[in-house]
PDB file of N, CA and C in Angstrom:
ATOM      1  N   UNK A   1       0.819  -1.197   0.000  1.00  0.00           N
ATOM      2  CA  UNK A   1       0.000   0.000   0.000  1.00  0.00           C
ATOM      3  C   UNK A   1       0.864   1.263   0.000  1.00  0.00           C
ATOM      4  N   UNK A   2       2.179   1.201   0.489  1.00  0.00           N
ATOM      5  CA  UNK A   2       2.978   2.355   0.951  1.00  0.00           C
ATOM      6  C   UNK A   2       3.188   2.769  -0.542  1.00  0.00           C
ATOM      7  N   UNK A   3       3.499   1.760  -1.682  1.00  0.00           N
ATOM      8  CA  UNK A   3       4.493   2.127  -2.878  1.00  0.00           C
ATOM      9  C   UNK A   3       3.238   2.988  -3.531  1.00  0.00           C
ATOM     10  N   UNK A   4       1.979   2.028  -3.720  1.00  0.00           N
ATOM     11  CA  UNK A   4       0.777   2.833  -4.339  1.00  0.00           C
ATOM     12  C   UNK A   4       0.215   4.537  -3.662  1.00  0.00           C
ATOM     13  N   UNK A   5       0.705   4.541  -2.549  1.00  0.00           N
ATOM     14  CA  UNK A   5       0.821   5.963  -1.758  1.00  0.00           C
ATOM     15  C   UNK A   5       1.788   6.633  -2.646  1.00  0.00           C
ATOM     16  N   UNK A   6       3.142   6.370  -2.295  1.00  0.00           N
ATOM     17  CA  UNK A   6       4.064   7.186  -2.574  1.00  0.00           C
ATOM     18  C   UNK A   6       3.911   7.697  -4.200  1.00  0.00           C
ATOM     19  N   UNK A   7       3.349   6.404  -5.177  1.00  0.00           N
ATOM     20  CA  UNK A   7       3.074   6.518  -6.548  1.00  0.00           C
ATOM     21  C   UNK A   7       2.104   7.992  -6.846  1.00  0.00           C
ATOM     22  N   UNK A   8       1.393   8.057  -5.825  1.00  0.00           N
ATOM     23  CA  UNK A   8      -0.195   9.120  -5.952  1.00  0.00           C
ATOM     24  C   UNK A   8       0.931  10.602  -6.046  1.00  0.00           C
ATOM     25  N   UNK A   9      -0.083  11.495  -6.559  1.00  0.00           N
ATOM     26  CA  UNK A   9       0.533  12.875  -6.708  1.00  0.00           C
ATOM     27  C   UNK A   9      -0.095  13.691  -5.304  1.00  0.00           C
ATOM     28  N   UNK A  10      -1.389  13.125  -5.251  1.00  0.00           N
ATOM     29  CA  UNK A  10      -2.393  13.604  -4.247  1.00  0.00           C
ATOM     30  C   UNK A  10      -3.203  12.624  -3.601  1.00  0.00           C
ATOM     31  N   UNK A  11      -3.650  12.887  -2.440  1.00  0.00           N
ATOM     32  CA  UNK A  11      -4.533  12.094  -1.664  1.00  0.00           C
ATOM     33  C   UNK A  11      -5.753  13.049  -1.393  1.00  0.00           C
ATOM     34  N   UNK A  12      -7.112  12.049  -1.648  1.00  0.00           N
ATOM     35  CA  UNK A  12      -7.807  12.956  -1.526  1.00  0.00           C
ATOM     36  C   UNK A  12      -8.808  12.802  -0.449  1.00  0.00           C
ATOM     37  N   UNK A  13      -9.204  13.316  -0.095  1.00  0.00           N
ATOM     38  CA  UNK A  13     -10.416  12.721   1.362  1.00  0.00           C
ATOM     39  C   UNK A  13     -11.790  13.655   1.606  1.00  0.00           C
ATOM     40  N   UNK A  14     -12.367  13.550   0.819  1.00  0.00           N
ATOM     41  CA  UNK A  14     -13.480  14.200   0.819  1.00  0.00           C
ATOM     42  C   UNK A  14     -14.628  14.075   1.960  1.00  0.00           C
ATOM     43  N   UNK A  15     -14.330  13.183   2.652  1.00  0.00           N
ATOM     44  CA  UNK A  15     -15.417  12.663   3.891  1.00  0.00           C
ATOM     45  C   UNK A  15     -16.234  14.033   4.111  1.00  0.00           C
ATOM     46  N   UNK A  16     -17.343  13.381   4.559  1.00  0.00           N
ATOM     47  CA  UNK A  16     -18.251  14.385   5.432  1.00  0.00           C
ATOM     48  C   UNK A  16     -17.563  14.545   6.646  1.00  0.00           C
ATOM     49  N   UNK A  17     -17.305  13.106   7.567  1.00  0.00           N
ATOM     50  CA  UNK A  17     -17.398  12.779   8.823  1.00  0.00           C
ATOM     51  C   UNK A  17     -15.932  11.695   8.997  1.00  0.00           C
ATOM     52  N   UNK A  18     -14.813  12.099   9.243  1.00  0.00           N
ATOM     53  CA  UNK A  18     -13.651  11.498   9.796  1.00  0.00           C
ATOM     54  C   UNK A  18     -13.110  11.493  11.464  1.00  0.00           C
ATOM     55  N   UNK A  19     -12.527  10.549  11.872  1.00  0.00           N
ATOM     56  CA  UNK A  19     -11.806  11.329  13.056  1.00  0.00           C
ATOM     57  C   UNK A  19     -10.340  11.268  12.609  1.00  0.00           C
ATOM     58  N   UNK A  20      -9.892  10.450  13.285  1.00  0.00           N
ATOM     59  CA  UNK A  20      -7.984  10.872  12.955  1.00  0.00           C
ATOM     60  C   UNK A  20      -7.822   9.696  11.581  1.00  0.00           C
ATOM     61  N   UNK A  21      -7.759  10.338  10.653  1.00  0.00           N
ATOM     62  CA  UNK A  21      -8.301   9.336   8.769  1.00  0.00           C
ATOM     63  C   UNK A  21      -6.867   8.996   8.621  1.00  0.00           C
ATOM     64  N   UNK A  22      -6.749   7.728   9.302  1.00  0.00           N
ATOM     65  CA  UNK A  22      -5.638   6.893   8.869  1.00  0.00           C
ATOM     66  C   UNK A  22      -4.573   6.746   7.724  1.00  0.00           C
ATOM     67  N   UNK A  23      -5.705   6.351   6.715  1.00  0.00           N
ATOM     68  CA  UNK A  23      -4.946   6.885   5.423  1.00  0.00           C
ATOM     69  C   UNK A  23      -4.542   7.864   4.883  1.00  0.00           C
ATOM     70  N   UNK A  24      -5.146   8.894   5.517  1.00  0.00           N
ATOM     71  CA  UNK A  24      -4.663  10.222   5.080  1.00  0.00           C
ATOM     72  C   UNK A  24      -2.766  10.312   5.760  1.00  0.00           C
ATOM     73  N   UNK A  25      -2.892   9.672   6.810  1.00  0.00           N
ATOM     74  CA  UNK A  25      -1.568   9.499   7.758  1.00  0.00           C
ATOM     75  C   UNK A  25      -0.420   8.943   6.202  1.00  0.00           C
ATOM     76  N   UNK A  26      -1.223   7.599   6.269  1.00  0.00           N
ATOM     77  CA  UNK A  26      -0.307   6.794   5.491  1.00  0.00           C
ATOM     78  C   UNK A  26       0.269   7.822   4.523  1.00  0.00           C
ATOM     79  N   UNK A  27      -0.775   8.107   3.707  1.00  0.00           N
ATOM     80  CA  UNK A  27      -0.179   9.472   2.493  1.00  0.00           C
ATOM     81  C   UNK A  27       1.155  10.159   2.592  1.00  0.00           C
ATOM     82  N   UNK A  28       0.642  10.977   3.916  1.00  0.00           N
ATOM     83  CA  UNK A  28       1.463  11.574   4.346  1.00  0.00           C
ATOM     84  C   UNK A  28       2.998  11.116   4.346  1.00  0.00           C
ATOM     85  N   UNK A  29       2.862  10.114   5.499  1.00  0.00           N
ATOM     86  CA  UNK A  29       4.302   8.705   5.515  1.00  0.00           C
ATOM     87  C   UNK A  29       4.698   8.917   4.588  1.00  0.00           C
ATOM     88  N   UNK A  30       3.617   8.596   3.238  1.00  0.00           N
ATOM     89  CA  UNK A  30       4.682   8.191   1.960  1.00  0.00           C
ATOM     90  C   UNK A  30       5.343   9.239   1.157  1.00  0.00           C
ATOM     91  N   UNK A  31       4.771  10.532   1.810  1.00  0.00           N
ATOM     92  CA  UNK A  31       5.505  11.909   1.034  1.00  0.00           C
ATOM     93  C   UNK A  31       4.413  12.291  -0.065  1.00  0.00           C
ATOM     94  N   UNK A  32       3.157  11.921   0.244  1.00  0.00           N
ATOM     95  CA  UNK A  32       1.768  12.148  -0.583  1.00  0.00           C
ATOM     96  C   UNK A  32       1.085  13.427   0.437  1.00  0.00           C
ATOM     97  N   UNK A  33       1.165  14.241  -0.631  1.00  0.00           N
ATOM     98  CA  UNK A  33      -0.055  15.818   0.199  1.00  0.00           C
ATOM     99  C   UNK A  33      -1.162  15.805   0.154  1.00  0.00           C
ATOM    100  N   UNK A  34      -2.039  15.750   1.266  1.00  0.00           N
ATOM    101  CA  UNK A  34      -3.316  15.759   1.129  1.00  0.00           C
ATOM    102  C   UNK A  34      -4.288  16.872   1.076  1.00  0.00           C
ATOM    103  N   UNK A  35      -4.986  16.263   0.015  1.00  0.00           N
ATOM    104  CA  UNK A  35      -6.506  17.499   0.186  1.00  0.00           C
ATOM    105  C   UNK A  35      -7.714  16.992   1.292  1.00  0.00           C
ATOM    106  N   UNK A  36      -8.217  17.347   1.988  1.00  0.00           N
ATOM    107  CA  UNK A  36      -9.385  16.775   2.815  1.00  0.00           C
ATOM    108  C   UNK A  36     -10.586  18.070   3.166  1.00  0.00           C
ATOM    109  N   UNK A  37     -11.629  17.177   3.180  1.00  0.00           N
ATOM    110  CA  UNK A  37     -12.579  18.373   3.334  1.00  0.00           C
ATOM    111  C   UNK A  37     -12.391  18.706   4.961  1.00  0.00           C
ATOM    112  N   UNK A  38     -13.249  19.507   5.741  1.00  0.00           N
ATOM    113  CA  UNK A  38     -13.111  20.118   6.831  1.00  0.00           C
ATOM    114  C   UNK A  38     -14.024  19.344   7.811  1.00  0.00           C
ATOM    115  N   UNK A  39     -13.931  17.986   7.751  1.00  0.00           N
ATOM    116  CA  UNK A  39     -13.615  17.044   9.069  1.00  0.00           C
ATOM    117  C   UNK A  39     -13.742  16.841   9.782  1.00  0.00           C
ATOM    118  N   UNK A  40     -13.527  16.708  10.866  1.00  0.00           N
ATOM    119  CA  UNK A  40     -12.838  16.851  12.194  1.00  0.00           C
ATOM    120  C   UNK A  40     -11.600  16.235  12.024  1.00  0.00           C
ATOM    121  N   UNK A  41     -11.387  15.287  11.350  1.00  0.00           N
ATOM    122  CA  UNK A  41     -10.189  14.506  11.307  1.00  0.00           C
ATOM    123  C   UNK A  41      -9.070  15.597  10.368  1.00  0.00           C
ATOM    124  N   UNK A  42      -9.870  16.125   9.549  1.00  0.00           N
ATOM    125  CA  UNK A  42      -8.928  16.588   8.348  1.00  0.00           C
ATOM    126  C   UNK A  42      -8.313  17.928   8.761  1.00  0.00           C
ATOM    127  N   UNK A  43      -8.905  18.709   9.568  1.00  0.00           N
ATOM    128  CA  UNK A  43      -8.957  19.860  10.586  1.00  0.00           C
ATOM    129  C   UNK A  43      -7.550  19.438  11.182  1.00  0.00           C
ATOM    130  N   UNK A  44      -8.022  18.181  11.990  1.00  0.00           N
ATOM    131  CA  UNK A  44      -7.208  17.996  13.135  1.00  0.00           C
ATOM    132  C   UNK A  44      -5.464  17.850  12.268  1.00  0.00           C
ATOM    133  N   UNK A  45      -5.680  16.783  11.203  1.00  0.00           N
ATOM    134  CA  UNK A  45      -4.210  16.354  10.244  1.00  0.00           C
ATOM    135  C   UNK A  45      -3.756  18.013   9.902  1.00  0.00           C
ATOM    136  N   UNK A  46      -4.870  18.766   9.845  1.00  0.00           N
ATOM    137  CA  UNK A  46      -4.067  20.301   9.074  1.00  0.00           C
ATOM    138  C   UNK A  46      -3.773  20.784  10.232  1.00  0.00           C
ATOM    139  N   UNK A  47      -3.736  20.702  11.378  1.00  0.00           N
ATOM    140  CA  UNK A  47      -3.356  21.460  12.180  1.00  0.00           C
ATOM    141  C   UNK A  47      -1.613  20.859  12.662  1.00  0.00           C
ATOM    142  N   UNK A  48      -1.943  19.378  12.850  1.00  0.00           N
ATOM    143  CA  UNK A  48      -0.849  18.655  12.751  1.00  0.00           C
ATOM    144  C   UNK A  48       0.256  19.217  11.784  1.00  0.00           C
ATOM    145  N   UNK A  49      -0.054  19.133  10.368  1.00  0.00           N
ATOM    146  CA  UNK A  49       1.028  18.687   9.265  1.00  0.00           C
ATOM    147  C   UNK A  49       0.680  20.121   8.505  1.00  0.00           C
ATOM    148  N   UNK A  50       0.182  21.030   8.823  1.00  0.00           N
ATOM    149  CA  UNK A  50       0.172  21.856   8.714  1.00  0.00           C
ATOM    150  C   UNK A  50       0.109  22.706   7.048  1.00  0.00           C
ATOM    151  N   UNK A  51       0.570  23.172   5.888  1.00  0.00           N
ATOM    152  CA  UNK A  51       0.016  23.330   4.716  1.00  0.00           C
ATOM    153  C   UNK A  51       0.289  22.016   3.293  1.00  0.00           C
ATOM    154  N   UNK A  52       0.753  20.537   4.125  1.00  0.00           N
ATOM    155  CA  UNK A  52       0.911  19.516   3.712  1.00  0.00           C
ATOM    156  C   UNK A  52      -0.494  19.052   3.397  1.00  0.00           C
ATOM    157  N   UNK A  53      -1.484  19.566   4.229  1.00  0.00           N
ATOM    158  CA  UNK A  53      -2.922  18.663   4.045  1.00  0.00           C
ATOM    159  C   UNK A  53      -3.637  20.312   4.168  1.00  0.00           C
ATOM    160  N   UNK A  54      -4.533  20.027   2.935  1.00  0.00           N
ATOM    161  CA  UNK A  54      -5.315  20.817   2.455  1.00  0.00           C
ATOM    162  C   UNK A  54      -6.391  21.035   2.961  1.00  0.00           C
ATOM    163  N   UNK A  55      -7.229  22.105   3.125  1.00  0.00           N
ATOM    164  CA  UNK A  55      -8.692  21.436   3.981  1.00  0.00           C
ATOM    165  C   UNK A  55      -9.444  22.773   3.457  1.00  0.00           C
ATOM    166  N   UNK A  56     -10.789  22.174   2.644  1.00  0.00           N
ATOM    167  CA  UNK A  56     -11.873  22.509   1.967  1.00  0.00           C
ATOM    168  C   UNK A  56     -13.275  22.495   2.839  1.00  0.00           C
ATOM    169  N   UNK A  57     -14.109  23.311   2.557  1.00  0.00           N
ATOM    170  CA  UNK A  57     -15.177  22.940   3.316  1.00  0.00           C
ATOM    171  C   UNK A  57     -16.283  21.594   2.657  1.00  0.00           C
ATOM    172  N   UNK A  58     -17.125  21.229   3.341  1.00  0.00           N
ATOM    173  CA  UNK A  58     -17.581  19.831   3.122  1.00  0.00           C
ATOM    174  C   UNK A  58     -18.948  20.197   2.234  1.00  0.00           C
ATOM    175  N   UNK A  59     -18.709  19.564   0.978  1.00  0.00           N
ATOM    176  CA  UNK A  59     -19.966  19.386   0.311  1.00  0.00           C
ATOM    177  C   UNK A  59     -19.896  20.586  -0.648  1.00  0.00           C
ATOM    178  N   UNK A  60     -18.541  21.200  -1.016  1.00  0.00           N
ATOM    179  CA  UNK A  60     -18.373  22.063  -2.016  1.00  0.00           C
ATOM    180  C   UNK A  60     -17.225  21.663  -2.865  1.00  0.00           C
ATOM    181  N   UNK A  61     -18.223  20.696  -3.753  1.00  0.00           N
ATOM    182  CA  UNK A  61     -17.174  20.492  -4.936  1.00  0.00           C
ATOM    183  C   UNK A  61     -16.575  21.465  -5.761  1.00  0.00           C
ATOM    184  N   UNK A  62     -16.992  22.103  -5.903  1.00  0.00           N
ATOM    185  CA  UNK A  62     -15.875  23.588  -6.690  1.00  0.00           C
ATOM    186  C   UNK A  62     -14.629  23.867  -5.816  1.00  0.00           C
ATOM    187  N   UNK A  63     -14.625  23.930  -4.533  1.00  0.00           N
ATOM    188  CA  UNK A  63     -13.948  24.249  -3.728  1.00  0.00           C
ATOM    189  C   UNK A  63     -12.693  23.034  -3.522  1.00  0.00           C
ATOM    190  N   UNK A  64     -13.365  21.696  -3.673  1.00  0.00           N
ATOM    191  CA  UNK A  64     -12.706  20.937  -3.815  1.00  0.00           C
ATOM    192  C   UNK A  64     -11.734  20.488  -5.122  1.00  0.00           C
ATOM    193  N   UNK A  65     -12.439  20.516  -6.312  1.00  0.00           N
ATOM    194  CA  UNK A  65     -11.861  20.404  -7.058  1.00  0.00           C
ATOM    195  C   UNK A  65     -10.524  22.055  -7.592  1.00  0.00           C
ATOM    196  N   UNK A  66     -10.573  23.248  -7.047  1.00  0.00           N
ATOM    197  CA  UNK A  66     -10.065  24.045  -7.604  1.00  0.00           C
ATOM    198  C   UNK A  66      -8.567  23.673  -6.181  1.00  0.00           C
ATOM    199  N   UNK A  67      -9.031  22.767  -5.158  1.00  0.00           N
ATOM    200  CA  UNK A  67      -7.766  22.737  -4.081  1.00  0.00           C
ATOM    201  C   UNK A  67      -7.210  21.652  -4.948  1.00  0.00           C
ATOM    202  N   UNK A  68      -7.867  20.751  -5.838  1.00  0.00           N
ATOM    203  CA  UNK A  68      -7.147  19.601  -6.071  1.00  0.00           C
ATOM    204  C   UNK A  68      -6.401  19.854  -7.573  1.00  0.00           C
ATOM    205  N   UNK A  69      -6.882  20.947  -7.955  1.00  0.00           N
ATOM    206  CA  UNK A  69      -6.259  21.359  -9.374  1.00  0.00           C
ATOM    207  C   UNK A  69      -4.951  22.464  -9.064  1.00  0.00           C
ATOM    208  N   UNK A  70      -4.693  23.291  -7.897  1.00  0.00           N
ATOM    209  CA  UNK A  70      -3.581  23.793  -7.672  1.00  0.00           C
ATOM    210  C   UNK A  70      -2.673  22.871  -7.105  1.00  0.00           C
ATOM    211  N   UNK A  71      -3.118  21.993  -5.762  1.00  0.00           N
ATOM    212  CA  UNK A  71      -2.060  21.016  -5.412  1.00  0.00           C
ATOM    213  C   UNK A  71      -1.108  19.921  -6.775  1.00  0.00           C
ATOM    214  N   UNK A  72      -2.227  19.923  -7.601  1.00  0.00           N
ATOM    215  CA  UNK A  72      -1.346  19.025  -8.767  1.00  0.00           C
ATOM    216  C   UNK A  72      -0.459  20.166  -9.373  1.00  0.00           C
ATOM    217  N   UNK A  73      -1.060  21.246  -9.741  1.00  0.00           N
ATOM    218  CA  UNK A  73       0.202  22.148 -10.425  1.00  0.00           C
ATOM    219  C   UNK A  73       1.276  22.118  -9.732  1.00  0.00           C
ATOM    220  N   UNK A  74       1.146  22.100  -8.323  1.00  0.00           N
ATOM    221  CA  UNK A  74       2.759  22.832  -7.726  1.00  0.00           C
ATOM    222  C   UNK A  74       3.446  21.194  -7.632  1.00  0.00           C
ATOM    223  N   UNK A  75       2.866  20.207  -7.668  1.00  0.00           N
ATOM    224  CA  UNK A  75       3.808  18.868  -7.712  1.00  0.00           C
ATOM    225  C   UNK A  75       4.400  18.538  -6.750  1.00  0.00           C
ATOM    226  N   UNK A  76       3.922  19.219  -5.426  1.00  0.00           N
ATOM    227  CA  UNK A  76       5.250  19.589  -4.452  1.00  0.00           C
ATOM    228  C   UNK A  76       4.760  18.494  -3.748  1.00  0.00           C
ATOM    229  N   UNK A  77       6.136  17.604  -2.826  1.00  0.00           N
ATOM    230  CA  UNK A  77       5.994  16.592  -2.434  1.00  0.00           C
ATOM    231  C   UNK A  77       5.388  16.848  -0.511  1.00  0.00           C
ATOM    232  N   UNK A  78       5.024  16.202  -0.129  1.00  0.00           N
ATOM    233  CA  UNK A  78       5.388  16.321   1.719  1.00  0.00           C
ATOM    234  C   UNK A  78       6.323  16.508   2.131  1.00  0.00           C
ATOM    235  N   UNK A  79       6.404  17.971   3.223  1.00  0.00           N
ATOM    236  CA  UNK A  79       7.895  18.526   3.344  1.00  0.00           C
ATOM    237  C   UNK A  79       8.486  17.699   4.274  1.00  0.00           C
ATOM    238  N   UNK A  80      10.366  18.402   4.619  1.00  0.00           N
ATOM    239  CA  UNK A  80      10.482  17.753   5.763  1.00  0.00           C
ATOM    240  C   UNK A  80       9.875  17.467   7.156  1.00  0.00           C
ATOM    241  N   UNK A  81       8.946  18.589   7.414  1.00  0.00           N
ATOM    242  CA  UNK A  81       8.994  19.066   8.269  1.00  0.00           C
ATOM    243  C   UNK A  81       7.642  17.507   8.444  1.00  0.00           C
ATOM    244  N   UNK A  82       7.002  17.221   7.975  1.00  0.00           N
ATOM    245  CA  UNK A  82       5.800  16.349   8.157  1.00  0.00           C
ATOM    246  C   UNK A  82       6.591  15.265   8.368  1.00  0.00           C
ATOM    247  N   UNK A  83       7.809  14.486   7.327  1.00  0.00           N
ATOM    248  CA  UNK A  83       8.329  13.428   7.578  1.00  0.00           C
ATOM    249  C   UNK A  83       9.098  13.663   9.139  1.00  0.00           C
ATOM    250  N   UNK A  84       9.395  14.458   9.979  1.00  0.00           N
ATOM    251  CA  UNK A  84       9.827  14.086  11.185  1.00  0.00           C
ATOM    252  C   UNK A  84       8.639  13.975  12.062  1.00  0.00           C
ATOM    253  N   UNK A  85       7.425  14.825  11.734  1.00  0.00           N
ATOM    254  CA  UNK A  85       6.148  14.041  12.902  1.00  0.00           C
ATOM    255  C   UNK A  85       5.734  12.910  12.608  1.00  0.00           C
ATOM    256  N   UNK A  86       5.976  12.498  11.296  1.00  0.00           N
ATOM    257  CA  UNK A  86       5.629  11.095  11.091  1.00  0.00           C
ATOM    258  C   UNK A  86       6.114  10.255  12.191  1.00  0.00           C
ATOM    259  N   UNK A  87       7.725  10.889  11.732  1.00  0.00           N
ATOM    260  CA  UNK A  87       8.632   9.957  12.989  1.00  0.00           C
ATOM    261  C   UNK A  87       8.060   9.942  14.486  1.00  0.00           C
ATOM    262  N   UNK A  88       8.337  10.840  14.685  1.00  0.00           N
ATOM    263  CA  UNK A  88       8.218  11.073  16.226  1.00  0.00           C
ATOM    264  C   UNK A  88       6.841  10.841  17.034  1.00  0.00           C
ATOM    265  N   UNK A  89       5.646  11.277  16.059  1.00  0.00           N
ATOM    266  CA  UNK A  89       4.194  10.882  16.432  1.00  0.00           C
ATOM    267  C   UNK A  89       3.408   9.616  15.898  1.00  0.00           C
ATOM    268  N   UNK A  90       3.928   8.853  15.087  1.00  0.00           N
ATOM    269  CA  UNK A  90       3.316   7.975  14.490  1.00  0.00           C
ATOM    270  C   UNK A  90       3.582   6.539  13.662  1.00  0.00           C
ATOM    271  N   UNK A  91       4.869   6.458  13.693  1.00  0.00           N
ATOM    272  CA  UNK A  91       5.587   5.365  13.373  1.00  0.00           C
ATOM    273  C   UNK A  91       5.707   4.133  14.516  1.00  0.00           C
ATOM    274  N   UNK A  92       5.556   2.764  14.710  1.00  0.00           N
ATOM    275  CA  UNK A  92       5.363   1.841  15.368  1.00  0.00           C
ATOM    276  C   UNK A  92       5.559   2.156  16.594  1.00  0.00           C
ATOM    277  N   UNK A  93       6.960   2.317  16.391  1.00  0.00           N
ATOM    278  CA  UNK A  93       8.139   2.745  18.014  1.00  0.00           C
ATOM    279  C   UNK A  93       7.312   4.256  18.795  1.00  0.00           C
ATOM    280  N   UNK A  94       7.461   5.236  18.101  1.00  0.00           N
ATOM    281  CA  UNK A  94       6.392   6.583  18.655  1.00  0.00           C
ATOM    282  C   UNK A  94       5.010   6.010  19.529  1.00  0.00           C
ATOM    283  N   UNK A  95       4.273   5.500  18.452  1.00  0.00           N
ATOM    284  CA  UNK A  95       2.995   4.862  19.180  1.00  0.00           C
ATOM    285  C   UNK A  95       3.019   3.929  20.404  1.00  0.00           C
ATOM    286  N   UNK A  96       4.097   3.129  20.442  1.00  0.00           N
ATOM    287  CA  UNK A  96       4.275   2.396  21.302  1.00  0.00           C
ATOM    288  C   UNK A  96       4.517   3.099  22.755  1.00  0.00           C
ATOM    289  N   UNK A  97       5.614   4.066  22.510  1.00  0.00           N
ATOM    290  CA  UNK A  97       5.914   4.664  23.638  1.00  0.00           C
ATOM    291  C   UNK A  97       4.731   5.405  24.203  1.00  0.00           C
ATOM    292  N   UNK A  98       3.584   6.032  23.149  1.00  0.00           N
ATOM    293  CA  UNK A  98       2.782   6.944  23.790  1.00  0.00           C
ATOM    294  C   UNK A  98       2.156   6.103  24.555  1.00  0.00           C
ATOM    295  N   UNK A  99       1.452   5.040  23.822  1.00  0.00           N
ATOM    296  CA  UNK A  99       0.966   3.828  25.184  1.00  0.00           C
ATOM    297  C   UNK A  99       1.598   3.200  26.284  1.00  0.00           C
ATOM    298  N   UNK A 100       2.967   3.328  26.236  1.00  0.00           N
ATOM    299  CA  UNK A 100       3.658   2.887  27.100  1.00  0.00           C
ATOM    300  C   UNK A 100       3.244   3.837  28.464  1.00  0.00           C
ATOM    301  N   UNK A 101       3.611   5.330  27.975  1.00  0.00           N
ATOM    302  CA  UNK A 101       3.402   6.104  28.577  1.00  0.00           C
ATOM    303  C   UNK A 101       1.575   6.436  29.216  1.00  0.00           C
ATOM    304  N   UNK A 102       0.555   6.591  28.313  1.00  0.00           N
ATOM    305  CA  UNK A 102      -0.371   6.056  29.264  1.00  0.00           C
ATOM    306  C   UNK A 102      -0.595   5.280  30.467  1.00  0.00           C
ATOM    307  N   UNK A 103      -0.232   4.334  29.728  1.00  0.00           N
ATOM    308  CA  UNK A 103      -0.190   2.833  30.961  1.00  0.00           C
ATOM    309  C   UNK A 103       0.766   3.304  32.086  1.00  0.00           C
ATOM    310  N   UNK A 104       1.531   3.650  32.179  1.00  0.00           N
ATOM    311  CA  UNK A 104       2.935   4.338  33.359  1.00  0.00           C
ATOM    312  C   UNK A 104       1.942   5.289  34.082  1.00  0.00           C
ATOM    313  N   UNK A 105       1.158   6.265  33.139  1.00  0.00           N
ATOM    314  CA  UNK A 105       0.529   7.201  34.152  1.00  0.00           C
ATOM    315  C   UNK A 105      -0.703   6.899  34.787  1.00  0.00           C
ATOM    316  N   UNK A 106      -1.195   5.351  34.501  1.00  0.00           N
ATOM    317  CA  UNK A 106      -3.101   5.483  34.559  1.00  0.00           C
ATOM    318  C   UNK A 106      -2.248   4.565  36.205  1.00  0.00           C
ATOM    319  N   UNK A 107      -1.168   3.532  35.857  1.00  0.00           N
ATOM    320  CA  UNK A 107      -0.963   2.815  37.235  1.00  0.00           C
ATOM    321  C   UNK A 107      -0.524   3.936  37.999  1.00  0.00           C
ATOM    322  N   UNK A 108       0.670   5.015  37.863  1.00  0.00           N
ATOM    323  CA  UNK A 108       1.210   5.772  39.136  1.00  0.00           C
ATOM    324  C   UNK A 108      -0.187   6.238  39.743  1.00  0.00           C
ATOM    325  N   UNK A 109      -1.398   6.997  39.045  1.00  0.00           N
ATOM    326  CA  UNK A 109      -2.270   7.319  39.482  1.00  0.00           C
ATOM    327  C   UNK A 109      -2.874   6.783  40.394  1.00  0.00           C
ATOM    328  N   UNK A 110      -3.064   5.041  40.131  1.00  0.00           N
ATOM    329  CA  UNK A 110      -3.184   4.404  40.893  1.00  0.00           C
ATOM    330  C   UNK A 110      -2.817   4.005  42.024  1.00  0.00           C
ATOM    331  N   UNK A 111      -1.884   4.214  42.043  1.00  0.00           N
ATOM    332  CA  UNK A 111      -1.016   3.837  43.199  1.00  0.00           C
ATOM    333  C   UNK A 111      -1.206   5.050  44.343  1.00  0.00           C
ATOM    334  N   UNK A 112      -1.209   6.439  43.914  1.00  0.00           N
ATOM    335  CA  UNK A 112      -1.210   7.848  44.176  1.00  0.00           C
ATOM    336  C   UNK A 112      -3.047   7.847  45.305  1.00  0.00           C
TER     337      UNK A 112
END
């Protein structure tokens, strides 16, 4: 799935209704920029990854299609700056630790 990501010019996510849109992640990973409508999920990825993921309002295809016709002109890939939150927020090892870290704080609590 990663190579068919990385292959895409654009990712697109038109949802009405997302929360944190997985694949839109993957995209990302693969150095794919996303367009997404305005979400909650797609909101949340633009706030994250910041002018890497596009965000349109929901149920305006003009709006959508004129974000998805400039993102193809500029060709521009996912910057660095997204491939290190990938790292740090979302890659196996990242995730692991954040749960690690839950679990560390729900027992001290416990204990407390």
């Amino acid at each position: 799935m990663a190579r068919y990501c990385a292959a895409a010019d654009l990712f697109v996510l038109p949802s009405l209704l997302e929360a944190l849109p997985t694949v839109a992640v993957e995209a990302l990973a693969s150095g794919t920029p996303v367009v997404s409508s305005d979400n909650p999920g797609g909101v949340e990825l633009h706030g994250v990854f910041g002018e890497d993921v596009c965000v349109v309002a929901r149920e305006d295809p003009a709006a959508l299609a004129t974000a998805i016709s400039a993102r193809l002109r500029s060709a521009a890939r996912a910057s660095a700056t997204t491939a290190a939150i990938i790292e740090q927020r979302f890659r196996a090892g990242a995730v692991a630790r954040q749960y690690w870290d839950v679990y560390f704080e729900a027992l001290r609590s416990r204990r407390a």
